[in-house]
C-alpha atoms as a PDB file:
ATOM      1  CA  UNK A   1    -123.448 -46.175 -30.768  1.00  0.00           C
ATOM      2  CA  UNK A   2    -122.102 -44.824 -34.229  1.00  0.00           C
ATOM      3  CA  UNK A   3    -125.519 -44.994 -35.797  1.00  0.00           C
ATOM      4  CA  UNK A   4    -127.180 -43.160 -32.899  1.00  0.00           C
ATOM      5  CA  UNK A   5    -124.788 -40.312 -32.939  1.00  0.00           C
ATOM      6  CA  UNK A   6    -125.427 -40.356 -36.742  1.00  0.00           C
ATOM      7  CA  UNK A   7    -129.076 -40.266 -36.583  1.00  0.00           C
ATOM      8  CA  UNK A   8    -129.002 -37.313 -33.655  1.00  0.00           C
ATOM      9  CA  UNK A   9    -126.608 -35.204 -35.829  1.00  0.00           C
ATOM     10  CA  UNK A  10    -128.662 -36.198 -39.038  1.00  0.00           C
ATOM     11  CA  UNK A  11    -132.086 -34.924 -38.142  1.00  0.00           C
ATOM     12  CA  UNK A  12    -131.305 -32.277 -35.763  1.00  0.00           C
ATOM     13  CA  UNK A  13    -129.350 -31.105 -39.378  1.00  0.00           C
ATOM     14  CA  UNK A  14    -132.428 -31.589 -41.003  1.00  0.00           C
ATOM     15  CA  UNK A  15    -134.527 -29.775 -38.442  1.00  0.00           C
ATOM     16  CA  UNK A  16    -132.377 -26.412 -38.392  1.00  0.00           C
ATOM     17  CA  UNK A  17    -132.082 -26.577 -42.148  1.00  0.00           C
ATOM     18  CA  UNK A  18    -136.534 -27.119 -42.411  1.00  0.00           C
ATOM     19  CA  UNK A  19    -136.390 -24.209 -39.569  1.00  0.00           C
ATOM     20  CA  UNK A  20    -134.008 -22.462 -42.071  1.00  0.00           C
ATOM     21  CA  UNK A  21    -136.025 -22.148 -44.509  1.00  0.00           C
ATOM     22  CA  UNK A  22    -139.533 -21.692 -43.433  1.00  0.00           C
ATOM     23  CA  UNK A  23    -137.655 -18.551 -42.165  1.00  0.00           C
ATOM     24  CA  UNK A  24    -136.586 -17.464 -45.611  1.00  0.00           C
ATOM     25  CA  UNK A  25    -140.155 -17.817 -46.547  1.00  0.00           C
ATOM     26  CA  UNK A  26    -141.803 -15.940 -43.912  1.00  0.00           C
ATOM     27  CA  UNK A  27    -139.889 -13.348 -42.899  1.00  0.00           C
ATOM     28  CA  UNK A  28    -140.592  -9.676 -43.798  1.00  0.00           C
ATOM     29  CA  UNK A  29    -137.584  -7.801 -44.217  1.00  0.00           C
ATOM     30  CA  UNK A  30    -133.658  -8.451 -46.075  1.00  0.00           C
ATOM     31  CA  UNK A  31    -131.880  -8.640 -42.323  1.00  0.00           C
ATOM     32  CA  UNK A  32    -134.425 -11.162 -41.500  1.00  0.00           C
ATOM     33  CA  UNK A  33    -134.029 -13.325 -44.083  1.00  0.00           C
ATOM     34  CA  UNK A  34    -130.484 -13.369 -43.973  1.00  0.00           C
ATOM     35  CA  UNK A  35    -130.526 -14.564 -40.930  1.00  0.00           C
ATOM     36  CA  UNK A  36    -132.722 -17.281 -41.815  1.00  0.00           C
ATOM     37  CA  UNK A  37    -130.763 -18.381 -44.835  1.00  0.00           C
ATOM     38  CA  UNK A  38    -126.897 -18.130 -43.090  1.00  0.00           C
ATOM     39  CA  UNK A  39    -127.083 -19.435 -39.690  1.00  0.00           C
ATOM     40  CA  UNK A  40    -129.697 -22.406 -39.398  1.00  0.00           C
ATOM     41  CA  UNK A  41    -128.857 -23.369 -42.975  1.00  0.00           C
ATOM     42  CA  UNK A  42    -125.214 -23.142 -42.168  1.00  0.00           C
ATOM     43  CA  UNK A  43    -125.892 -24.881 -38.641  1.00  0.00           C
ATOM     44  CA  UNK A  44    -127.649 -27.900 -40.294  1.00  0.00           C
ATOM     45  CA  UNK A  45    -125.518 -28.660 -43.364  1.00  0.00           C
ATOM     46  CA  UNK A  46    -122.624 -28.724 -40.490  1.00  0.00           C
ATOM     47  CA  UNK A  47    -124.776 -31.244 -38.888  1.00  0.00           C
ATOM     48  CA  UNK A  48    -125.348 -32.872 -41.599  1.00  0.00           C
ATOM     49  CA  UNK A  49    -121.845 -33.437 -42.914  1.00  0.00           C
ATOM     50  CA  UNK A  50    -120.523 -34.183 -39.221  1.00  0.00           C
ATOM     51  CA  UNK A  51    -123.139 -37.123 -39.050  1.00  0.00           C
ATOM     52  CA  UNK A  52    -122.231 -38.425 -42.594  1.00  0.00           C
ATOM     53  CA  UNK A  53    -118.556 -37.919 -41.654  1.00  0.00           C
ATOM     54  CA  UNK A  54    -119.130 -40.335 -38.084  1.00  0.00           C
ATOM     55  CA  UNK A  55    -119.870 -43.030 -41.028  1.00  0.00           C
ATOM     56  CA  UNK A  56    -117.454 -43.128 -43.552  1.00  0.00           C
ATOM     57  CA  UNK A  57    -113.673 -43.844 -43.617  1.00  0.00           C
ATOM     58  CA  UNK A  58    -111.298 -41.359 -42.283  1.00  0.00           C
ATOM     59  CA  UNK A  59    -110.201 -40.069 -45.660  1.00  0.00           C
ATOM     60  CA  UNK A  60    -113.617 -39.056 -47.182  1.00  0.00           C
ATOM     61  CA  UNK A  61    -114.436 -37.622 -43.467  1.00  0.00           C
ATOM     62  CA  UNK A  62    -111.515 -35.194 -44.208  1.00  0.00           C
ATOM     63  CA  UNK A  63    -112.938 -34.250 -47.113  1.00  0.00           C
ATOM     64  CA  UNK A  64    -116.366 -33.564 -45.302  1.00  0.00           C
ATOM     65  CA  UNK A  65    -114.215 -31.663 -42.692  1.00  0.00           C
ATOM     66  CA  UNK A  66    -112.802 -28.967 -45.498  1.00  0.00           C
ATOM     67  CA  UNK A  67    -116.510 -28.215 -46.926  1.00  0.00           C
ATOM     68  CA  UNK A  68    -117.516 -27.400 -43.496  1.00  0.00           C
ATOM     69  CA  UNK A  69    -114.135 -25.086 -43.048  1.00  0.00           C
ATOM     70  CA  UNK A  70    -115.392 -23.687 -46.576  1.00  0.00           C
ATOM     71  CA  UNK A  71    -118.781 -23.256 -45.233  1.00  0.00           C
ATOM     72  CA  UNK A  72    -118.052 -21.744 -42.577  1.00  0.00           C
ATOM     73  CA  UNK A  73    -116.206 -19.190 -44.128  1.00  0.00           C
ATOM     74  CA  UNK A  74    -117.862 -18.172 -47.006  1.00  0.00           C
ATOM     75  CA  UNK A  75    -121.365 -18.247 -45.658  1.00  0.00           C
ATOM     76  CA  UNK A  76    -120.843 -14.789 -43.425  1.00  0.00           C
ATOM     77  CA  UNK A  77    -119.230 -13.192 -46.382  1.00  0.00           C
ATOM     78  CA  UNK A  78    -122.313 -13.704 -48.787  1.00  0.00           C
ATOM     79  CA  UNK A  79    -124.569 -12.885 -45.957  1.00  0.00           C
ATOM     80  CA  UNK A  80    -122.692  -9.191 -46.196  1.00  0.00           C
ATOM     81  CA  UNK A  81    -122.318  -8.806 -49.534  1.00  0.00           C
ATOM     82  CA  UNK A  82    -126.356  -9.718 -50.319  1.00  0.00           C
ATOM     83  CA  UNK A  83    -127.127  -7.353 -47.403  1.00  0.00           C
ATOM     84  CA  UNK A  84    -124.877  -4.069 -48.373  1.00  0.00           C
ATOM     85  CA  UNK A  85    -126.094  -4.905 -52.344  1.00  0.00           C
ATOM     86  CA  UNK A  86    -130.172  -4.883 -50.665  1.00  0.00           C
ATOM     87  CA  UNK A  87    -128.228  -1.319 -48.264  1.00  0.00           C
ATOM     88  CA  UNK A  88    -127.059  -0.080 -51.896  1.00  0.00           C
ATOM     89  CA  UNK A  89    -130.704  -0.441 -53.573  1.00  0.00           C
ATOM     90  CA  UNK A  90    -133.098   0.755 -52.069  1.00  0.00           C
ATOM     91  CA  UNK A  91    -134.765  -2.942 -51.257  1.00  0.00           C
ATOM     92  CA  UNK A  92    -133.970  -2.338 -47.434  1.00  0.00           C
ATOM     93  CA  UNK A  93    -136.160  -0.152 -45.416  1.00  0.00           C
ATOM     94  CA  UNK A  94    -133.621   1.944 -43.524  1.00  0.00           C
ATOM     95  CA  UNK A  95    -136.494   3.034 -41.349  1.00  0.00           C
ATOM     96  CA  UNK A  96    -136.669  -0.201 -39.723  1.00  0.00           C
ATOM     97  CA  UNK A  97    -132.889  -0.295 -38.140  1.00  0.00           C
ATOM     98  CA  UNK A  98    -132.040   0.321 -35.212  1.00  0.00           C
ATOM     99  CA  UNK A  99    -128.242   1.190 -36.044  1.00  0.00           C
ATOM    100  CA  UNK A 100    -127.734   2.270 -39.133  1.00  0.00           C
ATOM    101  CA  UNK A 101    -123.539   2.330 -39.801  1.00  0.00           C
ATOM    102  CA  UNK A 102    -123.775   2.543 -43.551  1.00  0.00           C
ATOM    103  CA  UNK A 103    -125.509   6.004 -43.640  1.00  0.00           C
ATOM    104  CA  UNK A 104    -122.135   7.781 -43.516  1.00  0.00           C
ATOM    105  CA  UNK A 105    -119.394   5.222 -44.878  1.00  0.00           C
ATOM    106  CA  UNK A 106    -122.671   5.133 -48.374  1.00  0.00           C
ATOM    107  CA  UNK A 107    -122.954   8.790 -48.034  1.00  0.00           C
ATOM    108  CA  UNK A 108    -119.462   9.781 -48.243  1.00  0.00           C
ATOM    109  CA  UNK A 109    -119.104   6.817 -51.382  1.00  0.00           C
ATOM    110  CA  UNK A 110    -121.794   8.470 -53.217  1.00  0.00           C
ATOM    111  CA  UNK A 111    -120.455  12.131 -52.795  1.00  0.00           C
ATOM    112  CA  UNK A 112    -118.895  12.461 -56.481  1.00  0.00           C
ATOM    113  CA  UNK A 113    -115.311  13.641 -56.377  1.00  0.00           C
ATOM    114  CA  UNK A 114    -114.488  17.423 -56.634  1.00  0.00           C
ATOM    115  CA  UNK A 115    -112.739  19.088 -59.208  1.00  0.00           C
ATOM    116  CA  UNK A 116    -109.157  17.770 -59.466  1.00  0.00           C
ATOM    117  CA  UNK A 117    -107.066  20.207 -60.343  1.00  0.00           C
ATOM    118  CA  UNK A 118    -104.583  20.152 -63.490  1.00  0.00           C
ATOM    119  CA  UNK A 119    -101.125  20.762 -63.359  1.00  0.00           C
ATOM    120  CA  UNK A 120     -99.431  24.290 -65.108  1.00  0.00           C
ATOM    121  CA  UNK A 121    -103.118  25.993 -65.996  1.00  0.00           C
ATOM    122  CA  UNK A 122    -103.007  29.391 -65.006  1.00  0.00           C
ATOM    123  CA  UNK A 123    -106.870  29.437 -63.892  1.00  0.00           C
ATOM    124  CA  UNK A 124    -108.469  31.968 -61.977  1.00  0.00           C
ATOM    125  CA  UNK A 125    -107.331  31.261 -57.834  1.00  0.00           C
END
């Protein structure tokens, strides 16, 4: 029963991870891709490690358990930073979104600063 569950978890791992990527290669756009490369790839290497995890002893399947907590999390975080650095560029077509909630946060961040004013001048008011 343990090397069925294995198998199942194993190659549906593989499969999202293959779907994963054919994604990254095919898709158009930045928002696409990202999707591609974060959630199937994330999906299947959690599939993967759960299957290799129903095999070995407990205290390497702990081990497996705190990649998949530190996949987990840091998989969403690149997928914003790579897409707000693409935002930033130029590299994403803005015409192509349907929201756009970066115009305004990016605008105001690009403004420069105004004058600051210095202390005890006696400038014209």
């Amino acid at each position: 029963m343990k090397d069925i569950v294995t198998s199942v978890l194993l190659l549906t791992g593989a499969a999202a991870s293959l779907l994963g990527a054919l994604g990254l290669v095919r898709f158009p756009d930045v928002p696409s891709r990202l999707q591609a490369a974060t959630k199937p790839q994330t999906l299947g290497l959690l599939l993967i490690l759960l299957g290799t995890a129903v095999q070995v002893e407990f205290e390497s399947a702990a081990t497996l358990l705190l990649v998949i907590l530190f996949q987990v999390i840091t998989a969403p975080v690149l997928s914003q930073i790579v897409g707000r650095s693409a935002y930033r560029s130029g590299t994403l077509r803005r015409d192509t979104l349907v929201v756009d909630e970066l115009a305004d946060p990016m605008a105001r961040d690009d403004d420069p600063p105004g004058p600051t004013p210095r202390g005890g001048g006696g400038g014209p008011s």
